[in-house]
C-alpha atoms as a PDB file:
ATOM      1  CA  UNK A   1      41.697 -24.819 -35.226  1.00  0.00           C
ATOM      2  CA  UNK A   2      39.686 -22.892 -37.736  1.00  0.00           C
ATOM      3  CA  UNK A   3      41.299 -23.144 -41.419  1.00  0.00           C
ATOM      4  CA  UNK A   4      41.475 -19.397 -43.097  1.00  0.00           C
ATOM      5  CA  UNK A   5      40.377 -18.721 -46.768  1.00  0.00           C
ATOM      6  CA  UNK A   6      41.039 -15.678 -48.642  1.00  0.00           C
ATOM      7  CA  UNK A   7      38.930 -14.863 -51.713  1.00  0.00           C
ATOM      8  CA  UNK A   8      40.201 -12.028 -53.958  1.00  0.00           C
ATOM      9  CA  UNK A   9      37.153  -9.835 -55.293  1.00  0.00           C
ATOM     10  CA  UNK A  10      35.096 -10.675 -52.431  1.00  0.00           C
ATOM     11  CA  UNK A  11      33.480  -7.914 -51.707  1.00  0.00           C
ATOM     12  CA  UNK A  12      30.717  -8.722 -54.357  1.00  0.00           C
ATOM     13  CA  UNK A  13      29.052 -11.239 -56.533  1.00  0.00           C
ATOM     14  CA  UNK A  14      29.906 -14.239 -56.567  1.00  0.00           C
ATOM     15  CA  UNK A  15      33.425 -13.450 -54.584  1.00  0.00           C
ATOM     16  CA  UNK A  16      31.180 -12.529 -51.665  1.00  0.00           C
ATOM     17  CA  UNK A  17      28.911 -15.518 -51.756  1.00  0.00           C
ATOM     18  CA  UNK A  18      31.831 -17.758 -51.448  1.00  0.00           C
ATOM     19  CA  UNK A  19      33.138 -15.891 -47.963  1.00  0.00           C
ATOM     20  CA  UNK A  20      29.488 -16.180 -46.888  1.00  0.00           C
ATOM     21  CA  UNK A  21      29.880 -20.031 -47.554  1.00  0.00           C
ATOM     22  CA  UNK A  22      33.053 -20.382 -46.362  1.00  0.00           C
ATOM     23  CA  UNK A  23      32.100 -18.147 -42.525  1.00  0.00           C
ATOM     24  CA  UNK A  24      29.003 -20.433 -42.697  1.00  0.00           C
ATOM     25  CA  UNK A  25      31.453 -23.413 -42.478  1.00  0.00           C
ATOM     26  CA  UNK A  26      33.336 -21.887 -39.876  1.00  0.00           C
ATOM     27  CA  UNK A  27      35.973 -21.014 -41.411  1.00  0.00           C
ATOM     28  CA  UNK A  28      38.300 -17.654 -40.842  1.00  0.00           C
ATOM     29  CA  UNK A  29      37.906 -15.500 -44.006  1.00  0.00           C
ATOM     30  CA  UNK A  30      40.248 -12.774 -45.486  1.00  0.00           C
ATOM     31  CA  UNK A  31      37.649 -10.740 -47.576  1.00  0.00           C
ATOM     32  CA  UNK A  32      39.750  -8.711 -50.252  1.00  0.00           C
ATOM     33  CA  UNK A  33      39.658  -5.761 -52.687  1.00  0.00           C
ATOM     34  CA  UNK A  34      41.514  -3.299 -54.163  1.00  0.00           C
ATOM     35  CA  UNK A  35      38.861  -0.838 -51.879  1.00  0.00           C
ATOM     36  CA  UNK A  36      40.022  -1.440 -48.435  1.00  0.00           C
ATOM     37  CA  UNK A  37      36.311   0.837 -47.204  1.00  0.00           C
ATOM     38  CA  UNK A  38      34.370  -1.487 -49.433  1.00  0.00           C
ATOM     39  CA  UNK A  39      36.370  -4.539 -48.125  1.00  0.00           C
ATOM     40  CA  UNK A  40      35.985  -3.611 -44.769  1.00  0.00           C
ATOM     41  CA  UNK A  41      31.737  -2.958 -45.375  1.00  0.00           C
ATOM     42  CA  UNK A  42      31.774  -6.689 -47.014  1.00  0.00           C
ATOM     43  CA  UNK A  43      33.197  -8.099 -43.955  1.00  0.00           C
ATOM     44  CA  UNK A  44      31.290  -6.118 -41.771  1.00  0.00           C
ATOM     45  CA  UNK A  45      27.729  -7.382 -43.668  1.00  0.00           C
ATOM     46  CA  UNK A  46      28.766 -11.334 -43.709  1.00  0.00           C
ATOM     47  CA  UNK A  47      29.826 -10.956 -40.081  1.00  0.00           C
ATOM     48  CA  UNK A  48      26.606 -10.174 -39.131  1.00  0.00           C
ATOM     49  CA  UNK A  49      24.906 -12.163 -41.227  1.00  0.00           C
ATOM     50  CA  UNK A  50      26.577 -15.241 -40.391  1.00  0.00           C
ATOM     51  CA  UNK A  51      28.291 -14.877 -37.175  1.00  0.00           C
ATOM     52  CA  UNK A  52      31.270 -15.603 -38.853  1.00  0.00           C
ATOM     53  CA  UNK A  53      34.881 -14.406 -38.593  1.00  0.00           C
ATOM     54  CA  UNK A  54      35.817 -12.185 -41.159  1.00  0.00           C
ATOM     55  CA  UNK A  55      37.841  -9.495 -41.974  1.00  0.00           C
ATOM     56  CA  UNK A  56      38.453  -7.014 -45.229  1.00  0.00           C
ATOM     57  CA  UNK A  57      42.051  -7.115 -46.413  1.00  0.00           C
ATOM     58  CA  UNK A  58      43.081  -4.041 -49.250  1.00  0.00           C
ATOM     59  CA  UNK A  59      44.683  -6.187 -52.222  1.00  0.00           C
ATOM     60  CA  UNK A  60      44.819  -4.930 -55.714  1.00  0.00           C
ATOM     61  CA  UNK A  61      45.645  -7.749 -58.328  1.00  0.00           C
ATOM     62  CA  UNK A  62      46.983  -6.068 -60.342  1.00  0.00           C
ATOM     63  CA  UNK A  63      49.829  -4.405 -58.179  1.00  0.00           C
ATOM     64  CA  UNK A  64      52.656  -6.119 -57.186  1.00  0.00           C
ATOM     65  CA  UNK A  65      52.942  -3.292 -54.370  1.00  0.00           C
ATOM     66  CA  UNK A  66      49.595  -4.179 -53.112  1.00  0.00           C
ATOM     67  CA  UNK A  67      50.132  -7.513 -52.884  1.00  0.00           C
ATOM     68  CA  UNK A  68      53.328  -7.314 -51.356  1.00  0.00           C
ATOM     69  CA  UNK A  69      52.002  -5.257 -48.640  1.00  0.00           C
ATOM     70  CA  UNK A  70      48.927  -7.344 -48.060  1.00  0.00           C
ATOM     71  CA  UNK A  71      51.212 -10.696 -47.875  1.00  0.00           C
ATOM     72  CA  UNK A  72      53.378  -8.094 -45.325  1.00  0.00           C
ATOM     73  CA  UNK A  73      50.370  -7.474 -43.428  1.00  0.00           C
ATOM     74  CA  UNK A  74      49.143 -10.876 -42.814  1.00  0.00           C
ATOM     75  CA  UNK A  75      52.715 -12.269 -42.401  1.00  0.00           C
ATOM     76  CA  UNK A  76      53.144  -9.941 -39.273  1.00  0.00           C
ATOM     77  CA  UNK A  77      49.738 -11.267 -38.188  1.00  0.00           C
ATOM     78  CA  UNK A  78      51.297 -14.645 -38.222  1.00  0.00           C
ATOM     79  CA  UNK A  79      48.570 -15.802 -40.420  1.00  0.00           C
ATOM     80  CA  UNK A  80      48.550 -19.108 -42.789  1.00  0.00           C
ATOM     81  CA  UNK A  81      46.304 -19.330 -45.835  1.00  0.00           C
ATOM     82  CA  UNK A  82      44.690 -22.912 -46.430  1.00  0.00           C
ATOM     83  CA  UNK A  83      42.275 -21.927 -49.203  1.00  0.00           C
ATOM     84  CA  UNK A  84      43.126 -18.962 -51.766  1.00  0.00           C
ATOM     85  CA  UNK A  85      40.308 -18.406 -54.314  1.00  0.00           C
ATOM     86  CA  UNK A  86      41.225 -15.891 -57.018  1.00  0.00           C
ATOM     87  CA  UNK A  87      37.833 -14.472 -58.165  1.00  0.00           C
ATOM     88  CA  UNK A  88      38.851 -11.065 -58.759  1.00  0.00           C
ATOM     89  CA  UNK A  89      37.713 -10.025 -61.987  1.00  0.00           C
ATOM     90  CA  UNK A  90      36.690  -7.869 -65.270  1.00  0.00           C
ATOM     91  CA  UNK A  91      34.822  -7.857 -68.022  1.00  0.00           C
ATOM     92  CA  UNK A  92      33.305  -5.421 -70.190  1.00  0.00           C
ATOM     93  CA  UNK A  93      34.357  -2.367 -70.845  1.00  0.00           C
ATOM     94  CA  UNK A  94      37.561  -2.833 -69.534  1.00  0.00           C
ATOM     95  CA  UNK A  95      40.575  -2.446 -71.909  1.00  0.00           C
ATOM     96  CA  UNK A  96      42.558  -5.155 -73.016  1.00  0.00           C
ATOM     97  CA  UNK A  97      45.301  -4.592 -70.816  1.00  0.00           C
ATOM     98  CA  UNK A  98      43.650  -4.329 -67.383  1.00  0.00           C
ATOM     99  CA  UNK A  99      41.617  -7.299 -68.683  1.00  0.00           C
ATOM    100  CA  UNK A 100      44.528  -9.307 -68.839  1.00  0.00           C
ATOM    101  CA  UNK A 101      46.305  -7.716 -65.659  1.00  0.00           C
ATOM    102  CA  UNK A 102      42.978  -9.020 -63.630  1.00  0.00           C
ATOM    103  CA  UNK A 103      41.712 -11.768 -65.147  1.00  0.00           C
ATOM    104  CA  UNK A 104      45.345 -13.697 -65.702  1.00  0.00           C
ATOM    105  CA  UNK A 105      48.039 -12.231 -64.501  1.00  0.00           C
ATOM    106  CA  UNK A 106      46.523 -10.720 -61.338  1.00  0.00           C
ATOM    107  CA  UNK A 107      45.717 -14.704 -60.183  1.00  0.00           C
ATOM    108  CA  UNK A 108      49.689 -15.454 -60.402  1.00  0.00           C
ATOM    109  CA  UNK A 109      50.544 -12.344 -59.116  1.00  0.00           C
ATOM    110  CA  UNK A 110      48.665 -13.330 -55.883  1.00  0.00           C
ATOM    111  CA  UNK A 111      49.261 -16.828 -55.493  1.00  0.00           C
ATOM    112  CA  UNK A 112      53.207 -16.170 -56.137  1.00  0.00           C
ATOM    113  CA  UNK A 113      52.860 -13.108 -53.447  1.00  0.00           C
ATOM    114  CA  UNK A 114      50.856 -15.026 -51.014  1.00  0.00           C
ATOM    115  CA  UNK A 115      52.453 -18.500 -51.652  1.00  0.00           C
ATOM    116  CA  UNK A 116      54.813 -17.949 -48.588  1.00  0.00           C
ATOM    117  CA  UNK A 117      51.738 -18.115 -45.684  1.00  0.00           C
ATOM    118  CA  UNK A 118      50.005 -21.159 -48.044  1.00  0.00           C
ATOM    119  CA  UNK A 119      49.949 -24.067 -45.988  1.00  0.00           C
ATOM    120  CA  UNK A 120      51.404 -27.384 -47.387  1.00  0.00           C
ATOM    121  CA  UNK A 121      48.222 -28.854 -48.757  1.00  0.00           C
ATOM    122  CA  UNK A 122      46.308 -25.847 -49.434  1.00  0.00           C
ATOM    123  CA  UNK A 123      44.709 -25.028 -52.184  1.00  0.00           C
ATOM    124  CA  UNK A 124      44.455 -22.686 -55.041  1.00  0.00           C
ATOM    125  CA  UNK A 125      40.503 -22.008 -56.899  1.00  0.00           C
ATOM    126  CA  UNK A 126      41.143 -19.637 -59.879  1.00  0.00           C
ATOM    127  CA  UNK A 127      37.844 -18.807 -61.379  1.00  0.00           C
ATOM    128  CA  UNK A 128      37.496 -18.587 -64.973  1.00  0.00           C
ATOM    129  CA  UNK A 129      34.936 -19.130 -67.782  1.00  0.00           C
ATOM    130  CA  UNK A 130      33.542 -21.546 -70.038  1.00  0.00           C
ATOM    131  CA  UNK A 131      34.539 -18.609 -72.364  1.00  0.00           C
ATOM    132  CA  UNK A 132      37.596 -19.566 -72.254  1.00  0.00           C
ATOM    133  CA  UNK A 133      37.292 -22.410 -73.872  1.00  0.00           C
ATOM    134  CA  UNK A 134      40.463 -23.409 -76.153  1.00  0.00           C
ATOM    135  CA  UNK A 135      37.669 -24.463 -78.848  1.00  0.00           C
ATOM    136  CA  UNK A 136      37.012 -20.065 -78.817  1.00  0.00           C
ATOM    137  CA  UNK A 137      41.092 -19.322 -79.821  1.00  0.00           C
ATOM    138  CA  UNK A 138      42.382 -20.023 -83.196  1.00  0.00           C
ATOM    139  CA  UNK A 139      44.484 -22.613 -84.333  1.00  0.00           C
ATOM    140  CA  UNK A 140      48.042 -21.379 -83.024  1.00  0.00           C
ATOM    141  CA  UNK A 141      46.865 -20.255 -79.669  1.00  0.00           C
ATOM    142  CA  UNK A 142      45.151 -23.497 -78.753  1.00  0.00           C
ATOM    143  CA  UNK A 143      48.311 -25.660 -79.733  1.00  0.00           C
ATOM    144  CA  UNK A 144      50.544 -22.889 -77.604  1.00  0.00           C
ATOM    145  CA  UNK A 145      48.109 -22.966 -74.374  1.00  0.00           C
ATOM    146  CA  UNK A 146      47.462 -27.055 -74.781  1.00  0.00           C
ATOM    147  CA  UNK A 147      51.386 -27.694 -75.162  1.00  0.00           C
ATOM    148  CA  UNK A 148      52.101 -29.555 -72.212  1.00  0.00           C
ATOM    149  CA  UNK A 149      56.049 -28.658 -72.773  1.00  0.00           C
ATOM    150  CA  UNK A 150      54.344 -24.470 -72.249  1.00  0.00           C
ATOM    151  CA  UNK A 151      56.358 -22.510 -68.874  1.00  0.00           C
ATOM    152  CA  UNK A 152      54.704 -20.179 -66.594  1.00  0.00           C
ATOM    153  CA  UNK A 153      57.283 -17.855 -68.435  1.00  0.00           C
ATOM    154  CA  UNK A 154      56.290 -18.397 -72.161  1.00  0.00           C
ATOM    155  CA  UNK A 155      52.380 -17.999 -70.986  1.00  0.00           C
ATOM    156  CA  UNK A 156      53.574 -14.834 -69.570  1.00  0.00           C
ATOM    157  CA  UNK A 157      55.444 -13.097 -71.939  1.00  0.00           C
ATOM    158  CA  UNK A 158      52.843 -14.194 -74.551  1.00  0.00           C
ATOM    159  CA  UNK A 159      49.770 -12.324 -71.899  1.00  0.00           C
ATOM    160  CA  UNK A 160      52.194  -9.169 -72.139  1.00  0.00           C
ATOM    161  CA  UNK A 161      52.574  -9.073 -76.050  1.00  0.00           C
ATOM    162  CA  UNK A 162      48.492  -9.383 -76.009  1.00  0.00           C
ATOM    163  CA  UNK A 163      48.143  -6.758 -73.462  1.00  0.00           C
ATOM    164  CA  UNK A 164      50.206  -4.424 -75.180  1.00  0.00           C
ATOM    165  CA  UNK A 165      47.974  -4.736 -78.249  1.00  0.00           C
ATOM    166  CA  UNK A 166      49.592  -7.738 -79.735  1.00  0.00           C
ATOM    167  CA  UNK A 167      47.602 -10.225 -82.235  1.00  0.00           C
ATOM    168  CA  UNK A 168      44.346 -11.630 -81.690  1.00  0.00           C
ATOM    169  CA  UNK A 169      44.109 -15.065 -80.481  1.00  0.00           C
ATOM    170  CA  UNK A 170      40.605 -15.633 -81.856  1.00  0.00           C
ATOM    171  CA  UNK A 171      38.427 -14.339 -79.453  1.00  0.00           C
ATOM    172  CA  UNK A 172      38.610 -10.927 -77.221  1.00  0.00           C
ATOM    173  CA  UNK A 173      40.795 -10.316 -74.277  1.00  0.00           C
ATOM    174  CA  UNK A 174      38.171 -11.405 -71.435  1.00  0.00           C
ATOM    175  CA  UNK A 175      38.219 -14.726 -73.539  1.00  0.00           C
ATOM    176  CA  UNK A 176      41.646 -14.953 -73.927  1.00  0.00           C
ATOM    177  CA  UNK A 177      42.604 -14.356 -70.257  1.00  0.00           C
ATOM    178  CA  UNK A 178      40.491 -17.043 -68.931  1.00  0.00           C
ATOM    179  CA  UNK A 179      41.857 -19.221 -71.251  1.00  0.00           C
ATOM    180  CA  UNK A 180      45.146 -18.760 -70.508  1.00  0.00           C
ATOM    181  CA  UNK A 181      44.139 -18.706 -66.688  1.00  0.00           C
ATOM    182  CA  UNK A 182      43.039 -22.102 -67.381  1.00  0.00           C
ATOM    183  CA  UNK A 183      46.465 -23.184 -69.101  1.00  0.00           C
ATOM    184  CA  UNK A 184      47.948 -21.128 -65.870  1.00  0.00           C
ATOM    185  CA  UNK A 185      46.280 -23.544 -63.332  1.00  0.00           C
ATOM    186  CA  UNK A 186      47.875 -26.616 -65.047  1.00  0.00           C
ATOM    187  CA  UNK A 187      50.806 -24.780 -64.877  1.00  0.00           C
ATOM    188  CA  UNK A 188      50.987 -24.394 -61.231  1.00  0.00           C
ATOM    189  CA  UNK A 189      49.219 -26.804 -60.159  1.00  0.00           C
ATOM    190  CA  UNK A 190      53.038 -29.091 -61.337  1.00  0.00           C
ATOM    191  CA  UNK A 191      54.564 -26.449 -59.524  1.00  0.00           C
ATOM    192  CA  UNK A 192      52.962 -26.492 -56.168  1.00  0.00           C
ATOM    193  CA  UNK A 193      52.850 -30.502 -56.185  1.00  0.00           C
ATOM    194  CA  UNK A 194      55.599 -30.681 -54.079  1.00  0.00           C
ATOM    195  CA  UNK A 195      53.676 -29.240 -50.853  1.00  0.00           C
ATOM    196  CA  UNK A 196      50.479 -30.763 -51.916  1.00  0.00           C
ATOM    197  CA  UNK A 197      49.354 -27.410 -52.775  1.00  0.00           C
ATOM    198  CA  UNK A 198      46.288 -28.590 -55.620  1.00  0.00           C
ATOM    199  CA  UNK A 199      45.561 -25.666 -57.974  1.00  0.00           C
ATOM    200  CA  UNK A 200      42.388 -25.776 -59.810  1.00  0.00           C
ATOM    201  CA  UNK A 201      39.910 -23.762 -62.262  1.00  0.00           C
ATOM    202  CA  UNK A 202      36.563 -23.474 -61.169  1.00  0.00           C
ATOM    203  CA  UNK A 203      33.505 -22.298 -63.767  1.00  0.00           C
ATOM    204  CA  UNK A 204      30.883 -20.333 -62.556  1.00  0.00           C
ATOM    205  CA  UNK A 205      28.811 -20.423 -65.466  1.00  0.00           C
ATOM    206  CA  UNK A 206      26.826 -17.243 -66.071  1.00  0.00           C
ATOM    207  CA  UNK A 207      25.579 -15.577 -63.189  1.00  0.00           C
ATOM    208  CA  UNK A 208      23.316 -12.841 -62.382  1.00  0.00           C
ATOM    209  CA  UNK A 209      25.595 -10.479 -60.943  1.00  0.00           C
ATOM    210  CA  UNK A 210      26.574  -6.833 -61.954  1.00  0.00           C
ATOM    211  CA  UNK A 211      29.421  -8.269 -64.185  1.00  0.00           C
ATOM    212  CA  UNK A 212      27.128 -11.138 -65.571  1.00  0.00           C
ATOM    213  CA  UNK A 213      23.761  -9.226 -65.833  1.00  0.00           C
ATOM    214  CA  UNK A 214      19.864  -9.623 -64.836  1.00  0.00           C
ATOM    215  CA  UNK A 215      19.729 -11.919 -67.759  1.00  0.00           C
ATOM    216  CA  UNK A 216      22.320 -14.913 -66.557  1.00  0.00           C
ATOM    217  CA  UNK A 217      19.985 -17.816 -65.948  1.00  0.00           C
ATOM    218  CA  UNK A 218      22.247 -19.030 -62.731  1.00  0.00           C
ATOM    219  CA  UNK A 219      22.074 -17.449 -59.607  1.00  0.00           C
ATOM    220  CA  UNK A 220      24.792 -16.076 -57.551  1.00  0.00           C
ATOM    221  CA  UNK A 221      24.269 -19.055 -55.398  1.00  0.00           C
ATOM    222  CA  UNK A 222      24.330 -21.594 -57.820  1.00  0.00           C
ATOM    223  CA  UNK A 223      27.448 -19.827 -59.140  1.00  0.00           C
ATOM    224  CA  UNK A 224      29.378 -19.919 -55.731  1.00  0.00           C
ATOM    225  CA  UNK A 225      28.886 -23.278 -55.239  1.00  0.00           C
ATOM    226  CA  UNK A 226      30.497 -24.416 -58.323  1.00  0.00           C
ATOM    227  CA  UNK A 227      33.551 -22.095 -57.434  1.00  0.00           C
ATOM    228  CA  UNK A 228      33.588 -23.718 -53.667  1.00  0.00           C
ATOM    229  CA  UNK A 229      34.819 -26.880 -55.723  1.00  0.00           C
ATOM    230  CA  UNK A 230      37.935 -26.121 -55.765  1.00  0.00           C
ATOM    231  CA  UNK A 231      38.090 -25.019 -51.947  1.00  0.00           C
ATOM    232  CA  UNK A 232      38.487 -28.645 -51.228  1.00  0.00           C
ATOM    233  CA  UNK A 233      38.887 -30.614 -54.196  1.00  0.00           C
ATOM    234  CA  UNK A 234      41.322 -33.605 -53.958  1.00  0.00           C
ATOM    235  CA  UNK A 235      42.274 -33.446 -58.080  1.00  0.00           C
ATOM    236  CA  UNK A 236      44.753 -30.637 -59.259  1.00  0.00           C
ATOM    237  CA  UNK A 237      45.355 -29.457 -62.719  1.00  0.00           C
ATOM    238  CA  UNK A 238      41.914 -29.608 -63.916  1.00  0.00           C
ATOM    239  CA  UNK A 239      38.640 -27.346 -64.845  1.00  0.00           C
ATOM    240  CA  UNK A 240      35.311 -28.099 -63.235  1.00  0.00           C
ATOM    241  CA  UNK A 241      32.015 -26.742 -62.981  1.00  0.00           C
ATOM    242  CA  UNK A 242      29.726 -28.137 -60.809  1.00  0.00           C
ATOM    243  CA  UNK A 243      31.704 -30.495 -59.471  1.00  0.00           C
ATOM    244  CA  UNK A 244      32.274 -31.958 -62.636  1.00  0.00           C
ATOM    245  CA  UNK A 245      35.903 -31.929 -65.166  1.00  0.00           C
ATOM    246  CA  UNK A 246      35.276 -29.703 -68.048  1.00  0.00           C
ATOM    247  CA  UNK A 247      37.350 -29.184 -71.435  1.00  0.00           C
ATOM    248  CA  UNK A 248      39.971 -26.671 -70.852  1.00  0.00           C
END
């Protein structure tokens, strides 16, 4: 039986590589955005480009509604998730807030809504950035995110104070999400041991898409392929790109 993937953002970029990857393998791919049309088109494109099976699924990070109803929606289609891959995400011009709503809070908002249809030994890719680094933060925000004693509910509440215009934590907000994203995936990754769920960070580097630019020297392939990493890594808890463990 075919295992199903669902990759958050992945109507694009690098999101939309990795569902190409994944149909290529054969497996059954939930292709979502917060754009149910454009989710729908992205499906539509891979499926005939790979002969795949795939399928656009409306899911807005940053809503617990959304999610709720997408989790609804696949529950009642009596479907299981083996690989989740939270790729969804901003940078730019976005404002602090949504930056953090995406790019940290919008991965735990989907894992916890979808976490239900995850299979016992599934596992969870949150893509994040080598600038999010905890050599980029300041002093007191790398001791908070590298404090192995640090709850899911601490990181939280300290992501909310930021997003409402709180203090600095030495770099900007796209910076500071993915590096608590990062501290998030060690986080859960404890959590989820239990059911042999393994929850990992994956590193794209910097890729030539429309979020990275025509300048990024990697391409969206190259990109992709360090994400898939974490589709079937056996480690949990860690950061990798390319395959290989890199400082959180």
């Amino acid at each position: 039986m075919a295992k199903t993937a669902l990759v958050t953002g992945g109507n694009r970029g690098i999101g939309q590589e990795v569902a190409r990857v994944l149909a290529q393998d054969g497996w059954d791919v939930l292709v979502a955005g917060r754009d149910r049309a454009k989710a729908d088109a992205a499906a539509a494109r891979l499926r005939k480009g790979t002969g795949g099976r795939l399928r656009g699924v409306e899911l807005d990070v940053t809503s617990d509604a959304s999610v709720a109803a997408a989790a609804q929606k696949l529950r009642d289609g009596a479907i299981r998730i083996d690989a989740l891959v939270n790729n969804a995400g901003v940078l730019g011009r976005a404002a602090a807030a949504q930056t953090i709503e995406t790019n940290a809070l919008g991965p735990l908002r989907v894992t916890l809504g979808l976490l239900p249809l995850l299979r016992d030994g599934a596992t969870v890719t949150n893509v994040t950035s080598g600038l999010g680094e905890l050599a980029n933060l300041d002093a007191e925000h790398r001791r908070f995110l590298a404090d192995p004693a640090l709850t899911r509910d601490a990181l939280v509440a300290a992501l909310h104070e930021l997003a409402r215009g709180g203090r600095g934590w030495g770099t900007d907000a796209y910076g500071a999400s993915k590096a608590a994203l990062n501290a998030l995936t060690r986080i859960l990754a404890a959590e989820l041991a239990p059911r042999g769920i393994r929850v990992n960070a994956t590193c794209p580097g910097w890729v030539r898409t429309d979020m990275g630019g025509r300048n990024a020297p990697r391409s969206v392939e190259e990109g992709a392929a360090s994400v898939l990493y974490g589709v079937t890594a056996a480690e949990t808890g860690g950061v990798f790109r390319d395959g290989r463990r890199i400082p959180p």
